[in-house]
Protein backbone atom coordinates (compact mmCIF):
# COMPACT_ATOMS: atom_id res chain seq x y z
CA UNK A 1 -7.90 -2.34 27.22
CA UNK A 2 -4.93 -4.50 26.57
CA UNK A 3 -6.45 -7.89 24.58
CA UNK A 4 -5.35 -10.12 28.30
CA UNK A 5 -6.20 -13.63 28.48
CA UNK A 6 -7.88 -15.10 31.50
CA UNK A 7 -4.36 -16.58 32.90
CA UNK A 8 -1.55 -14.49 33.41
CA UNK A 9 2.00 -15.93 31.60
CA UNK A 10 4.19 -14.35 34.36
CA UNK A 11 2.11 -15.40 37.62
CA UNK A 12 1.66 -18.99 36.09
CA UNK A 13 5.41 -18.80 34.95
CA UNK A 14 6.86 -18.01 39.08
CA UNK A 15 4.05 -21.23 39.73
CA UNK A 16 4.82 -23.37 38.02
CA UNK A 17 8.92 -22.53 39.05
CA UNK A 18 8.09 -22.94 42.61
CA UNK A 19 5.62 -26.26 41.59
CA UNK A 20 8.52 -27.78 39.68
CA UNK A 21 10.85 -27.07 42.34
CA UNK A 22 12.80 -29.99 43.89
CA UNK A 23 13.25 -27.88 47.21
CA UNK A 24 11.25 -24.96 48.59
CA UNK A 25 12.43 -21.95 47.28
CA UNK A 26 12.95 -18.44 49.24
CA UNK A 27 10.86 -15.98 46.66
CA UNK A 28 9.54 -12.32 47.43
CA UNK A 29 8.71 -11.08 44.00
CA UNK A 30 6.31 -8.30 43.27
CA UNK A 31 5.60 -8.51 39.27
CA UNK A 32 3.66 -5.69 37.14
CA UNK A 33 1.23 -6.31 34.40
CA UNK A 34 -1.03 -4.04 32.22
CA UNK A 35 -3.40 -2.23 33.43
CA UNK A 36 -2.28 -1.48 36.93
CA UNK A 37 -2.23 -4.61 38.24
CA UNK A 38 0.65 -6.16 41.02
CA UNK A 39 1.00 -9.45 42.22
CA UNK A 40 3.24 -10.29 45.70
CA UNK A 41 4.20 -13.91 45.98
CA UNK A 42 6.07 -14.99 49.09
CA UNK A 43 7.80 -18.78 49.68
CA UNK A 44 10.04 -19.38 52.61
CA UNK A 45 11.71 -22.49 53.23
CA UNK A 46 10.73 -21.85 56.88
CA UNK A 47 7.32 -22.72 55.81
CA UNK A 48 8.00 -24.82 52.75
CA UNK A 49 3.84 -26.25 52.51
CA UNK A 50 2.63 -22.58 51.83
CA UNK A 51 3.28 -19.58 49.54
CA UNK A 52 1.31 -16.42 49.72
CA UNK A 53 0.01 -14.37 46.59
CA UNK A 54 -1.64 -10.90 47.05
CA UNK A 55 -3.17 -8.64 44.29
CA UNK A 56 -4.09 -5.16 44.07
CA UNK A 57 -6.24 -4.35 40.66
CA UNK A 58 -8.14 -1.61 39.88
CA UNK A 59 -12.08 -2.18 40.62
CA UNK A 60 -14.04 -1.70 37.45
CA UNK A 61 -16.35 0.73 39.62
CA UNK A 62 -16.76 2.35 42.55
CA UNK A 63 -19.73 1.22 42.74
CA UNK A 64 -19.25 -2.09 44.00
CA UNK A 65 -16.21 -1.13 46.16
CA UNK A 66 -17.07 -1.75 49.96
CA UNK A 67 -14.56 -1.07 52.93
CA UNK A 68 -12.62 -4.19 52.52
CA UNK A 69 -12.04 -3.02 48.80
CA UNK A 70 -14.18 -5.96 47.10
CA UNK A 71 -18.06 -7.22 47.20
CA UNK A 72 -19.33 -9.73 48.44
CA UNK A 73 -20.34 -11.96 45.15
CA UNK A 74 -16.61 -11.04 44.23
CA UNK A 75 -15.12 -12.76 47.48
CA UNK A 76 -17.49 -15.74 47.17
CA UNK A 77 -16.56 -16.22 43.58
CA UNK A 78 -12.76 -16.01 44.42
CA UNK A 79 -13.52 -18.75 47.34
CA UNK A 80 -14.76 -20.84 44.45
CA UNK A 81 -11.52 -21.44 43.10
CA UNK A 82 -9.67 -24.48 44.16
CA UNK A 83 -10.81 -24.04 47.63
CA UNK A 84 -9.45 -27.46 48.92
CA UNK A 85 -5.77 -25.33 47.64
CA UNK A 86 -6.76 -21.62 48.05
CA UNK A 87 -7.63 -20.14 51.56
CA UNK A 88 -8.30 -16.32 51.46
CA UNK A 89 -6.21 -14.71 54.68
CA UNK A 90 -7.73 -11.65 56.28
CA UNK A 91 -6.87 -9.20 56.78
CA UNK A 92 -5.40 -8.53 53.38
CA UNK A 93 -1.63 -7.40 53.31
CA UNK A 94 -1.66 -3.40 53.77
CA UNK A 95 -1.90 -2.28 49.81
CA UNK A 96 -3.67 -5.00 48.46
CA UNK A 97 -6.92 -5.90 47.97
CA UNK A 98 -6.66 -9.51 48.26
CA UNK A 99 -4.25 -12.16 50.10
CA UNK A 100 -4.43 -15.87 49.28
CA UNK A 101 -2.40 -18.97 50.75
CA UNK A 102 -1.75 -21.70 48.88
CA UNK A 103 -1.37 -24.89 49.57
CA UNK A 104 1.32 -26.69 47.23
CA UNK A 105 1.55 -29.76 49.62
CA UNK A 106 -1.90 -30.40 48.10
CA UNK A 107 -0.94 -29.16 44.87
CA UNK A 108 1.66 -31.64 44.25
CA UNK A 109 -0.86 -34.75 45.59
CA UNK A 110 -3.13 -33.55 43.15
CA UNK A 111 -3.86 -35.12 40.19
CA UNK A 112 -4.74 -32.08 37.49
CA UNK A 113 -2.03 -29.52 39.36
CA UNK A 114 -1.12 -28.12 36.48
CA UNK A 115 -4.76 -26.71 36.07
CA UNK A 116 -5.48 -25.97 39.52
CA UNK A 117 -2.14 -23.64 38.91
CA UNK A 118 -3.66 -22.32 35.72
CA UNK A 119 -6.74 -20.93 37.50
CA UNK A 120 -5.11 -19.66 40.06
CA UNK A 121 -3.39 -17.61 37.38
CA UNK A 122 -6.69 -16.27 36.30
CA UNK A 123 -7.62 -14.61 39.63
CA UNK A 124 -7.50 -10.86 38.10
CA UNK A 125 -9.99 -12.11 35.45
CA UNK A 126 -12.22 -13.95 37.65
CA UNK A 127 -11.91 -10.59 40.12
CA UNK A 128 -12.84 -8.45 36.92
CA UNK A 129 -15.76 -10.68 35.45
CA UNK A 130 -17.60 -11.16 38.78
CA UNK A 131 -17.52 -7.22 39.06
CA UNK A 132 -19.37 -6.71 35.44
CA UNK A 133 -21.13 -10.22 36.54
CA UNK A 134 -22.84 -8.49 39.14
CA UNK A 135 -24.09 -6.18 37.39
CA UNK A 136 -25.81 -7.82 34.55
CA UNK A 137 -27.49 -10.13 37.32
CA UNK A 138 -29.46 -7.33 38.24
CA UNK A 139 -31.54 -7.16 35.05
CA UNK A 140 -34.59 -8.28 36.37
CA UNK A 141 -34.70 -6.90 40.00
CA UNK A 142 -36.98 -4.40 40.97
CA UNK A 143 -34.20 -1.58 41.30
CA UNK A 144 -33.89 -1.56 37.65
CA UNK A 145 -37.85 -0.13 37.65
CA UNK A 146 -36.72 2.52 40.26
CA UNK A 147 -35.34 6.01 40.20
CA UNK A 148 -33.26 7.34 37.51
CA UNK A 149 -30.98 5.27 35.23
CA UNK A 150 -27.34 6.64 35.89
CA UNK A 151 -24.72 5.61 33.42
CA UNK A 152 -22.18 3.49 35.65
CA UNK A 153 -18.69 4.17 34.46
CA UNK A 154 -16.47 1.29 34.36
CA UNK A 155 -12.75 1.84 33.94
CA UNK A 156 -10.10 -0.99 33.23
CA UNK A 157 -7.33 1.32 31.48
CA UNK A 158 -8.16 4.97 32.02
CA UNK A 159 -8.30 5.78 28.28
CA UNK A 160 -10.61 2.78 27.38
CA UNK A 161 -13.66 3.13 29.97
CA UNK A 162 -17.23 2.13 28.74
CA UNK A 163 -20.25 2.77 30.47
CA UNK A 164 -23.13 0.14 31.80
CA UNK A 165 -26.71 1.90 31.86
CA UNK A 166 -29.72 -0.04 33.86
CA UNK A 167 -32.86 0.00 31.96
CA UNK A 168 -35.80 -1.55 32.32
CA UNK A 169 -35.54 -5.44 31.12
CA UNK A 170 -32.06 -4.71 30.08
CA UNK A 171 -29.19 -3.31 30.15
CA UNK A 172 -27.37 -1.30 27.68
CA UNK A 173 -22.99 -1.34 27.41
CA UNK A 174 -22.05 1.51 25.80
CA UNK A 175 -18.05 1.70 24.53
CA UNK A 176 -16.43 4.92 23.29
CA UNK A 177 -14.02 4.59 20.49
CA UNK A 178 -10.85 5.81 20.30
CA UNK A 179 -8.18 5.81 17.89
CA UNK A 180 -4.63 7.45 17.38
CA UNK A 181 -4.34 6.85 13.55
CA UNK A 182 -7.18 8.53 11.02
CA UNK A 183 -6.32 4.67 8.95
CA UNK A 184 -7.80 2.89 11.49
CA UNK A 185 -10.80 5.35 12.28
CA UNK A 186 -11.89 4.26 8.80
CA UNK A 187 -11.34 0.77 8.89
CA UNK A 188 -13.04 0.83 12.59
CA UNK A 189 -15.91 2.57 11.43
CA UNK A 190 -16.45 0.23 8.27
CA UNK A 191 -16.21 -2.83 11.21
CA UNK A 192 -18.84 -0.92 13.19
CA UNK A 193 -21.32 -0.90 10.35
CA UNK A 194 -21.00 -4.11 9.08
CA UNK A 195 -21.07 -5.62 12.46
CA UNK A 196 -24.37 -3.51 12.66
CA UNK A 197 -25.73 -5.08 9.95
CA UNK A 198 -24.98 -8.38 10.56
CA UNK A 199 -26.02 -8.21 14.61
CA UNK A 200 -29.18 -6.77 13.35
CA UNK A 201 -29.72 -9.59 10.56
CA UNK A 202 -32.11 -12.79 11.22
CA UNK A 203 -29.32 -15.46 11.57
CA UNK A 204 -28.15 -13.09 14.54
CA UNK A 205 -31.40 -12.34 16.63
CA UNK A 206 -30.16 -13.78 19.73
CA UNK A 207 -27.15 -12.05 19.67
CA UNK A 208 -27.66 -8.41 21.53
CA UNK A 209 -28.06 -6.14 19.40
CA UNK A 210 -25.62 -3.74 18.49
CA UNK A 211 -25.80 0.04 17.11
CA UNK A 212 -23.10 2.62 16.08
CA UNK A 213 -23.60 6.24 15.79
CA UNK A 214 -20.93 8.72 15.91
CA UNK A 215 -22.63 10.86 18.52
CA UNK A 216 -23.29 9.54 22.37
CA UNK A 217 -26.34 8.14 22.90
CA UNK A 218 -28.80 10.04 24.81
CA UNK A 219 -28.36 7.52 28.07
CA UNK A 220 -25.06 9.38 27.79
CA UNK A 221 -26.04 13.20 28.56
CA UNK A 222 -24.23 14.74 31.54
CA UNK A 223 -21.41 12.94 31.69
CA UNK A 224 -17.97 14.66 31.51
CA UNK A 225 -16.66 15.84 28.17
CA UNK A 226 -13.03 13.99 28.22
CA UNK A 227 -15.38 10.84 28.55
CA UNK A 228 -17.27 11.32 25.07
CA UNK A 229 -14.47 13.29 23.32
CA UNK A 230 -13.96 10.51 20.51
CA UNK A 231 -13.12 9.98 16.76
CA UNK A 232 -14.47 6.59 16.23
CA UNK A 233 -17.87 7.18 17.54
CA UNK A 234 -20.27 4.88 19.95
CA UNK A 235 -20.83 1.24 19.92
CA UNK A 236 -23.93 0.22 22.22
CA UNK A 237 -24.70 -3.56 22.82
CA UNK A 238 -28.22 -4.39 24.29
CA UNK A 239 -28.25 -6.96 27.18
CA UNK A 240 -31.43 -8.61 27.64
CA UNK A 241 -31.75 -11.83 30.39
CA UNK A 242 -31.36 -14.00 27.87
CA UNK A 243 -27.71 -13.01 27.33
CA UNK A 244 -26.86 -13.54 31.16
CA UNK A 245 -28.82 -16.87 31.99
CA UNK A 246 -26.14 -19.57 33.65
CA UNK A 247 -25.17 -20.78 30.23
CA UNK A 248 -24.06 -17.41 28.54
CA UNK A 249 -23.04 -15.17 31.58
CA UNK A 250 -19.63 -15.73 31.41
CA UNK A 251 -19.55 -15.55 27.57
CA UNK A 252 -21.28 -12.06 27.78
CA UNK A 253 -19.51 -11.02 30.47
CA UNK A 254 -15.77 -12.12 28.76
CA UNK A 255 -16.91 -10.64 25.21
CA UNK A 256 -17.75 -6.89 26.56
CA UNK A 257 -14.14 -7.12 28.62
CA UNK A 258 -12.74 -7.69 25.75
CA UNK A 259 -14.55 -5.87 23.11
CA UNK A 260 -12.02 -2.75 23.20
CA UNK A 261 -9.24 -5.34 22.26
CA UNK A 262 -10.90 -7.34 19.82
CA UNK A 263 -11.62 -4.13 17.68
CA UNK A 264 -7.69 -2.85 17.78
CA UNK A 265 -7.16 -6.60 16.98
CA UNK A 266 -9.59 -6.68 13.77
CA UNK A 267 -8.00 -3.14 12.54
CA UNK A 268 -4.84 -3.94 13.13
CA UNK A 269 -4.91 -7.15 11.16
CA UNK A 270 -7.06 -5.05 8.40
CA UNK A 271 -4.13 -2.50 8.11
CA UNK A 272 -1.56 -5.48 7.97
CA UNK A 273 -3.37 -6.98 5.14
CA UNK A 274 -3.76 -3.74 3.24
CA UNK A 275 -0.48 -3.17 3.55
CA UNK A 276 0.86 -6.40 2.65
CA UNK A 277 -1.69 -6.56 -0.78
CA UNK A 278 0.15 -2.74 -1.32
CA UNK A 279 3.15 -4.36 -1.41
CA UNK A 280 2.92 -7.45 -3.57
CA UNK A 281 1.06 -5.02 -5.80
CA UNK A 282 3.72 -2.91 -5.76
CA UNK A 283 6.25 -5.42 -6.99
CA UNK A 284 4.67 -6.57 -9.27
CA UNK A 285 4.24 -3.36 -11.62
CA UNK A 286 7.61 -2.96 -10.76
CA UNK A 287 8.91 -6.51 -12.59
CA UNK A 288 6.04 -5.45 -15.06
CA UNK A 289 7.27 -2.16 -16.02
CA UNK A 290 10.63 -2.99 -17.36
CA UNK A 291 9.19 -6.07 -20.06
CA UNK A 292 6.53 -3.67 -20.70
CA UNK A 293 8.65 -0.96 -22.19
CA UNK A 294 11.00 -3.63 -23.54
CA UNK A 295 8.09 -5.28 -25.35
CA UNK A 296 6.22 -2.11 -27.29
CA UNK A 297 9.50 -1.67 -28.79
CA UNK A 298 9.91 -4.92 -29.76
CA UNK A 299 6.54 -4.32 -30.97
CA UNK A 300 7.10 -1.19 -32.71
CA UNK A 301 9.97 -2.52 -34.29
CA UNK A 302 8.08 -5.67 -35.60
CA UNK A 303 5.33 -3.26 -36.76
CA UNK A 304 7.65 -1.27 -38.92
CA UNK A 305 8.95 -3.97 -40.30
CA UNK A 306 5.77 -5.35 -41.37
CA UNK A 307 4.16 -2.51 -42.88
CA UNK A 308 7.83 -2.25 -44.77
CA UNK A 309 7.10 -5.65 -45.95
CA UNK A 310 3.76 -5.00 -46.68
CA UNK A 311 4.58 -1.63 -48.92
CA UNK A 312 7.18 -3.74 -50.57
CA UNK A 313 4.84 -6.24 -51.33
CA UNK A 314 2.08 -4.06 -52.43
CA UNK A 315 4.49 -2.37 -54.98
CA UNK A 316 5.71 -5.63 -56.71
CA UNK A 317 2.25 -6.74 -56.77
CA UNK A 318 1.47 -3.58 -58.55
CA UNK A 319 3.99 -3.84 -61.10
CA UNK A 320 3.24 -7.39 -61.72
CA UNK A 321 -0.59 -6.67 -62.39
CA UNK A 322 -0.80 -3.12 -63.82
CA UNK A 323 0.37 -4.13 -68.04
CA UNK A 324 1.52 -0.80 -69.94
CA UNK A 325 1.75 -0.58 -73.71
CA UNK A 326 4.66 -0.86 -75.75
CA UNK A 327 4.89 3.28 -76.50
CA UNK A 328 4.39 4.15 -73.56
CA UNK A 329 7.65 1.93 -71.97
CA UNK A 330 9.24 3.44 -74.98
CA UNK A 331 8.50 6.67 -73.99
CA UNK A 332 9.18 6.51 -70.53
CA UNK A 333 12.71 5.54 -71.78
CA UNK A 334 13.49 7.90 -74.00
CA UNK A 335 12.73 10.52 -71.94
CA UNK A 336 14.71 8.95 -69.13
CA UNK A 337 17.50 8.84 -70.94
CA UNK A 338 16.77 12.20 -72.19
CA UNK A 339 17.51 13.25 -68.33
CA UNK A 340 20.38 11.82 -68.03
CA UNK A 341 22.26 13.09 -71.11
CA UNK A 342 20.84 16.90 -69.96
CA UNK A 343 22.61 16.42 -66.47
CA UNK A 344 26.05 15.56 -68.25
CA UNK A 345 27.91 19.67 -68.75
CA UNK A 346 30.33 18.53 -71.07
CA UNK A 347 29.73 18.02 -74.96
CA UNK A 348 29.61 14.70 -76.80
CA UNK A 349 32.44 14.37 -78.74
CA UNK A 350 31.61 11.96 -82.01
CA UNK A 351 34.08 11.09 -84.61
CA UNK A 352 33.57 12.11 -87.90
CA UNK A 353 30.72 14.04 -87.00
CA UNK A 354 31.84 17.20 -88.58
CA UNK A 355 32.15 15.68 -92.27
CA UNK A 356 28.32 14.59 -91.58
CA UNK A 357 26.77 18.03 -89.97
CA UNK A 358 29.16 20.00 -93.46
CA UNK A 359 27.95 18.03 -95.98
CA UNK A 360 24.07 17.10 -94.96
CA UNK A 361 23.13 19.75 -91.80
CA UNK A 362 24.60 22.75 -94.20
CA UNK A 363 22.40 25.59 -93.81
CA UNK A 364 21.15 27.66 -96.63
CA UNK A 365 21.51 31.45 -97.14
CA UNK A 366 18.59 33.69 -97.98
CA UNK A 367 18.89 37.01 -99.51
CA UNK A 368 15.54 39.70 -98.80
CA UNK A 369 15.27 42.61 -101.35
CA UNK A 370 14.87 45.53 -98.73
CA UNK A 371 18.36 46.68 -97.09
CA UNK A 372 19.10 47.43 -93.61
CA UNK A 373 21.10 50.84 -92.77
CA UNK A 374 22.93 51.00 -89.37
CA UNK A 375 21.11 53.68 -87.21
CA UNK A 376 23.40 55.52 -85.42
């Protein structure tokens, strides 16, 4: 079910055209909507105080269908509605279920036109809530303690039906879920149980309660399998007469019409927030990334630097505190310099150095008594 509002844009649109109208206006306009519903209007200017608007809509059941296509309580309801402006003309125009006439000389004399046109827009909606209306009346009578309680299928859109079971002092809506994405099967199914929880709670006890379970009910056995084929499971509402007293009828009656829409409403606002969080998200690790890889160099660099410092530091501070002896520098340089001189391949030429080694560094000879022969 389509999330439709009680008026219909288009039909109030072509009303308001022919309201506004400075001369009558020669219309025969058939217009579509969702959900199988058509709409005739008529205006001649050979009959410029009338214009004629028939509907065909699918019933919600055949249940309440009688030969002239709609119940009783459903005609009397429609008679209801402006009926100083609205005159219901039988028979109905072969095809449709209902024909109205309406009045715009009276229209235009009166003084809140504009909402006398805006519930005549909402005569599919008042056709579909007096249907379901019905229905729930019958809480309390004494059919509800008779016979067997047969689930009573009611379709709007033939892939959103929901069922209506008669119990004794209530009545129990039952709506099988469907879904086409597996994303919204578990953001519908995390709806269902919190809105189980919080039906169920204390602040909630007059609302009906509600219960999910993702097998039918047992109310539900025998009915055909296309009709409880479903991937989001069962959402049950329990009707009591408290929920369909004068005051809250309508309420009831317009929240379980629209229950199929409000859930593809909640999900697909869920998904559109998930996805938009994802995306801010998204950006922002991608402006983060960059400064982040920036900044650990920056910070590796830094930390080189200090521990450079630091090493630096630690050594002077070393030699500044650690005092050696005398010798021991002395040593150290000598044998430094000892280094050096080794790593130098050519000899040290000294001037006059030759007088010195003949005359001090001469060598003396030593003569042994035993004598050495050549072996040959």
């Amino acid at each position: 079910m389509a999330c439709f509002q009680r008026e219909s844009p288009a039909l109030k649109e072509i009303l308001l055209k022919l309201y506004n109208a400075e001369k009558t206006m020669e219309i025969d306009h058939h217009l579509y909507e969702f959900g199988s519903v058509e709409y005739h209007i008529q205006s001649s200017p050979s009959d410029p105080q009338y214009a004629y608007l028939s509907i065909s809509t699918p019933l919600l059941s055949q249940g309440v269908m009688l030969s002239h296509g709609l119940s009783h309580f459903t005609i009397q309801m429609v008679k209801e509605i402006c009926s100083d402006v609205v005159e219901i003309i039988e028979p109905t125009k072969e095809g449709y279920q209902l024909t109205l006439r309406l009045d715009f000389a009276k229209i235009l004399n009166s003084k809140d036109s504009e909402k006398v046109i805006s519930e005549i827009s909402a005569l599919q909606a008042v056709i579909l809530s007096t249907q379901l209306k019905e229905m729930l009346l019958s809480v309390n009578t004494q059919d509800t303690y008779q016979g067997t309680y047969k689930p009573i299928k009611l379709v709007y859109h033939p892939r959103e039906p929901f069922f209506v079971i008669r119990q004794p002092k209530k009545i129990m809506a039952v709506f099988p879920m469907r879904f086409k994405d597996k994303s919204d099967v578990i953001i519908a199914t995390a709806f269902f149980q919190e809105l189980m929880d919080v039906g169920n709670s204390k602040e909630w006890s007059k609302a009906p309660p509600c219960c999910w379970s993702p097998i039918p009910p047992p109310e539900l056995t025998g009915e055909p399998f296309e009709d409880l084929s479903t991937n989001g499971g069962f959402v049950s509402f329990d009707i009591s007469s408290r929920h369909v007293d004068d005051k809250r009828v309508d309420k009831t009656v317009w929240s379980l019409l629209n229950f199929h829409a409000y859930v593809k409403f909640h999900v697909k606002s869920t998904r559109g927030f998930i996805q938009r969080r994802m995306r801010k998200r998204l950006e922002g690790l991608v402006q983060v990334l960059p400064k982040s890889s920036s900044e650990e160099e920056e910070e590796e660099e830094e930390e080189e630097e200090t521990k450079k410092v630091q090493a630096n530091a630690g050594r002077r501070s070393r030699r500044k505190l650690v005092i050696l002896p005398k010798s021991k520098i002395l040593k150290r340089k000598c044998g430094y310099f000892s280094r050096k001189i080794k790593k130098i391949r050519s000899r040290i030429k000294i001037h006059g150095f030759w007088r010195f080694r003949k005359r001090w560094l001469k060598m003396p000879k030593f003569s042994s008594s035993r004598g050495y022969t050549k072996l040959e």
